[in-house]
C-alpha atoms as a PDB file:
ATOM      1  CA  UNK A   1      54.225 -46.317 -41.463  1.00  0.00           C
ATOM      2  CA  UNK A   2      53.342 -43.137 -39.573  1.00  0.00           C
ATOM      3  CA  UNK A   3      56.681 -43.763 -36.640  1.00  0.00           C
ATOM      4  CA  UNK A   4      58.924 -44.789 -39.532  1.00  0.00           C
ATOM      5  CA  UNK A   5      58.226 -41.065 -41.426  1.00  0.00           C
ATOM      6  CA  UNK A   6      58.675 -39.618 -37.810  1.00  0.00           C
ATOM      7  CA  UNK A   7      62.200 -42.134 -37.132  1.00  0.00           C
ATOM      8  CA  UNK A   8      60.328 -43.775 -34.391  1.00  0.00           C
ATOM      9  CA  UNK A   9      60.684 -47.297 -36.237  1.00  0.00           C
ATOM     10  CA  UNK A  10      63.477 -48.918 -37.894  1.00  0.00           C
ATOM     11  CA  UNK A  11      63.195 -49.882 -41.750  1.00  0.00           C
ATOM     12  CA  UNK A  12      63.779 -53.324 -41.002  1.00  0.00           C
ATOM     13  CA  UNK A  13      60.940 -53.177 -37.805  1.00  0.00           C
ATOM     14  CA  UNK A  14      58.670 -51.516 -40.566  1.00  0.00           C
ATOM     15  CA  UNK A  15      59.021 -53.929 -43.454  1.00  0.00           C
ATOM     16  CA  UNK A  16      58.999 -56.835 -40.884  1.00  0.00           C
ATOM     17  CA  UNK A  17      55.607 -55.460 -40.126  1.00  0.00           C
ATOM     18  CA  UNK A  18      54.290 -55.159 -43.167  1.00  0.00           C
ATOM     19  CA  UNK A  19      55.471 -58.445 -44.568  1.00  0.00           C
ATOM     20  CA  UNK A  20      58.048 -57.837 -46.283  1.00  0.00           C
ATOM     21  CA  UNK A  21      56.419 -55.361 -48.706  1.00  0.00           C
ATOM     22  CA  UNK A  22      58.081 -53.084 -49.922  1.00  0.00           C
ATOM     23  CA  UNK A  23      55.820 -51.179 -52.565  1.00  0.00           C
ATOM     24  CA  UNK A  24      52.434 -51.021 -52.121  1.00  0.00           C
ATOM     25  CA  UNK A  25      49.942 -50.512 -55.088  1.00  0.00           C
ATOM     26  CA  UNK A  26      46.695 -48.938 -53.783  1.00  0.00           C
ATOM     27  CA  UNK A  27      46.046 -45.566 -52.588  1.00  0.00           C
ATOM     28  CA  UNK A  28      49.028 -43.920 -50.145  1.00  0.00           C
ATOM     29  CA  UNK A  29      48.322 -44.193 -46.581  1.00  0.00           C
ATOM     30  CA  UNK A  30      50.029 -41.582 -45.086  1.00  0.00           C
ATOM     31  CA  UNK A  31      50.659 -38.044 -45.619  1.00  0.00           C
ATOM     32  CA  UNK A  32      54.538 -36.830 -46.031  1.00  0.00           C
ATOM     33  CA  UNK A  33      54.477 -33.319 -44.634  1.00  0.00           C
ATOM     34  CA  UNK A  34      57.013 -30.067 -44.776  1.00  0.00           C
ATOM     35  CA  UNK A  35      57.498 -30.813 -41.234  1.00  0.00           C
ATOM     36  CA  UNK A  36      58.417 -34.497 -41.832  1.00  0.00           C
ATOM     37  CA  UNK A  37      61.544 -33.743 -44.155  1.00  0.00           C
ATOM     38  CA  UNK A  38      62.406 -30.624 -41.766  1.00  0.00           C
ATOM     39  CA  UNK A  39      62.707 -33.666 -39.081  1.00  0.00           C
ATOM     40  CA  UNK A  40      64.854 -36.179 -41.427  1.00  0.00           C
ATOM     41  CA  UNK A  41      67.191 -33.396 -42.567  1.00  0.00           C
ATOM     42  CA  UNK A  42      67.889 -32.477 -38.631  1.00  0.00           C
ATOM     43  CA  UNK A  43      68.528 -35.607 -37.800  1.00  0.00           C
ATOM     44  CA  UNK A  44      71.045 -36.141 -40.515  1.00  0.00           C
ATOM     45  CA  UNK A  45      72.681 -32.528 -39.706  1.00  0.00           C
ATOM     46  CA  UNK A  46      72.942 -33.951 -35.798  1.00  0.00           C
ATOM     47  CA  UNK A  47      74.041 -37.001 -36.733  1.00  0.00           C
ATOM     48  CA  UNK A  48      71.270 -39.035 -35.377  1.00  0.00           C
ATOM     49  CA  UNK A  49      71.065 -40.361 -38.785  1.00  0.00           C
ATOM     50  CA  UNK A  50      73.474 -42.379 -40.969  1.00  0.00           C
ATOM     51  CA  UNK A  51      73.938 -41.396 -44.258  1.00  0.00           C
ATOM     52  CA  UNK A  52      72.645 -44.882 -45.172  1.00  0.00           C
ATOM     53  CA  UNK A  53      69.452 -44.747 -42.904  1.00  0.00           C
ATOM     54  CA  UNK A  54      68.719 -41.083 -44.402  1.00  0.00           C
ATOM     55  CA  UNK A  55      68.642 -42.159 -47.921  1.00  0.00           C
ATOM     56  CA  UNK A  56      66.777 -45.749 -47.150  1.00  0.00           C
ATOM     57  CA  UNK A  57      63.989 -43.265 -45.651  1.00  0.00           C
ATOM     58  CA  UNK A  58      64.235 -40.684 -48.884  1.00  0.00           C
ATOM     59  CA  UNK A  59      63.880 -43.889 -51.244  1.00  0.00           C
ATOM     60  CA  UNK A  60      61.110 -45.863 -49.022  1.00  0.00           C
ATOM     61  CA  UNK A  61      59.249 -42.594 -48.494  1.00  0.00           C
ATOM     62  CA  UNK A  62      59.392 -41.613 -52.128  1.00  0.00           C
ATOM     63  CA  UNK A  63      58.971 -44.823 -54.046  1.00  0.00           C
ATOM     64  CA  UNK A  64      57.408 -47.532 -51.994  1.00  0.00           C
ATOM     65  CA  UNK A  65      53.325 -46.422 -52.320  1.00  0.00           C
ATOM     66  CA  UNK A  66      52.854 -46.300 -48.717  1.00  0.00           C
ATOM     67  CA  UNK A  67      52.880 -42.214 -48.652  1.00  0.00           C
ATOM     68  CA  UNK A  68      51.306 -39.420 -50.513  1.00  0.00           C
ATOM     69  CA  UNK A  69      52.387 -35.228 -50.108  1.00  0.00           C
ATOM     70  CA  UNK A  70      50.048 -32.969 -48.402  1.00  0.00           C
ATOM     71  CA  UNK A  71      47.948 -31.344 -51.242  1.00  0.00           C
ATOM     72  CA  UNK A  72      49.260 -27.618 -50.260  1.00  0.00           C
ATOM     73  CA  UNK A  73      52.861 -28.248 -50.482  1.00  0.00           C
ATOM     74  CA  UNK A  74      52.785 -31.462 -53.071  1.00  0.00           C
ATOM     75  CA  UNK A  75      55.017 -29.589 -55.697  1.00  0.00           C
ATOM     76  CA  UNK A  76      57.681 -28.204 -53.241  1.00  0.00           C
ATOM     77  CA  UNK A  77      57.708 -31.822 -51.017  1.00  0.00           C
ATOM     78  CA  UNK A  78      58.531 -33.575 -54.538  1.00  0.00           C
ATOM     79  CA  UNK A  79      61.414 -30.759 -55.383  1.00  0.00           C
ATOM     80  CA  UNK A  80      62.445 -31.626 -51.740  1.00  0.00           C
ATOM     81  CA  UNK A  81      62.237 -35.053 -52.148  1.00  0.00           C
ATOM     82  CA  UNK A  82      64.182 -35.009 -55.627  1.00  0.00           C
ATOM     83  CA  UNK A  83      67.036 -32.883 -54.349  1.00  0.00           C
ATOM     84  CA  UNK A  84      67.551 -35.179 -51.222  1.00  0.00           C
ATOM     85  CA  UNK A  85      67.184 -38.623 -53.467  1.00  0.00           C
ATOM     86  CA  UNK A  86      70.982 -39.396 -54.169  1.00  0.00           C
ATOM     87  CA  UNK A  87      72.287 -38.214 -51.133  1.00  0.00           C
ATOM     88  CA  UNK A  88      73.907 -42.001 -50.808  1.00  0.00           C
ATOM     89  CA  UNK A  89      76.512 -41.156 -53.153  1.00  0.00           C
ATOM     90  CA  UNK A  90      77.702 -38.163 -51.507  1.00  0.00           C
ATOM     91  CA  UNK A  91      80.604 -37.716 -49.724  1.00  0.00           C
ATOM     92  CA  UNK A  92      80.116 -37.358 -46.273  1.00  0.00           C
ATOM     93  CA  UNK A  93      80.954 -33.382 -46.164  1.00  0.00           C
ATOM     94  CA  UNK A  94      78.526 -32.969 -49.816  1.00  0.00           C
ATOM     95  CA  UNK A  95      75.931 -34.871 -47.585  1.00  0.00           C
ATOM     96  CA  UNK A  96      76.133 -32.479 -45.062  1.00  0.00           C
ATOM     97  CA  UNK A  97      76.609 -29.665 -46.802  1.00  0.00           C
ATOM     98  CA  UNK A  98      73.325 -30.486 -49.504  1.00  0.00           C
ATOM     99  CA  UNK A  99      71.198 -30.762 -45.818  1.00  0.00           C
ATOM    100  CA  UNK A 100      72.457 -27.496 -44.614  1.00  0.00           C
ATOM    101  CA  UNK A 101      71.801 -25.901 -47.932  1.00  0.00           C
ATOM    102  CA  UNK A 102      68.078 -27.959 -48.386  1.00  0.00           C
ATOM    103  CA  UNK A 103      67.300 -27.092 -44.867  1.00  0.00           C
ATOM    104  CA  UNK A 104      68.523 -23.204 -45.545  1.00  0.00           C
ATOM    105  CA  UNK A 105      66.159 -23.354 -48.852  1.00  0.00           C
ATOM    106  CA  UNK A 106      63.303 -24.330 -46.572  1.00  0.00           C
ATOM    107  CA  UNK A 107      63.419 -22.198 -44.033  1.00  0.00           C
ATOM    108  CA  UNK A 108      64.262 -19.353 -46.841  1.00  0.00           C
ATOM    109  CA  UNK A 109      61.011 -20.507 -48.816  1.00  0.00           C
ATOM    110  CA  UNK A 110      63.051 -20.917 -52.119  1.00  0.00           C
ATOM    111  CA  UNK A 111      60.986 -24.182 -52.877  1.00  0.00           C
ATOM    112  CA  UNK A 112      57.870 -23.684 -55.339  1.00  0.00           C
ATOM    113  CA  UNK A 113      54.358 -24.117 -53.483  1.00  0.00           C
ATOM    114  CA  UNK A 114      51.125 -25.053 -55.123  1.00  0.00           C
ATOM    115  CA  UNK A 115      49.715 -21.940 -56.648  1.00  0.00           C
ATOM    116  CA  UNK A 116      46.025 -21.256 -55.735  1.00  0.00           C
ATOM    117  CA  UNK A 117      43.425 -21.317 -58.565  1.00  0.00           C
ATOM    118  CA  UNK A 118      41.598 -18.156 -59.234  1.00  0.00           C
ATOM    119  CA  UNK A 119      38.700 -17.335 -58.322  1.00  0.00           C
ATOM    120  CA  UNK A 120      35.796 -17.167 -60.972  1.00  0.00           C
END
């Protein structure tokens, strides 16, 4: 699970390994982190990535149990994660341009973080 969230592992290595499961029902087992969809949207921008491959990793990654979001950044991984989800339909130049513009919103820190409580 952990070299298929950092592209070390095909989808079709990981599900092979797991048995063919795709969803998974009990608690996540590995942390997504901001870092993690910096990595995915570079390799689609540098075309190390098909368009297919990138959104088979947004959907797995997002729907399939196996992964949670690092407390901290939980509400701006999911706004990530929601923007990137139909990228499949795109054409190719709307699936490079939402990257550039996702990655630009990143790096820009446009996306909402987790606010902290106050202190009592």
């Amino acid at each position: 699970l952990e070299k298929y969230l950092k592209l070390e592992l095909s989808k079709e290595y990981l599900l092979k390994s797991l048995g063919g499961k795709k969803y998974h029902n009990s608690s996540s087992l590995v942390s997504v982190t901001i870092e993690d969809l910096k990595n995915i949207i570079n390799a689609g921008l540098q075309n190390k990535i098909t368009k297919s491959d990138f959104s088979d990793w947004i959907d797995f990654v997002w729907f399939s149990g196996y992964y949670n979001y690092e407390d901290k950044d939980q509400e701006m991984i999911a706004q990530i994660m929601n923007d990137l989800e139909d990228t499949e339909q795109l054409s190719d130049s709307g699936y490079l341009d939402l990257l550039s513009r996702v990655n630009t919103d990143i790096s820009q820190n446009k996306y909402p973080k987790k606010e902290a409580l106050p202190v009592r």
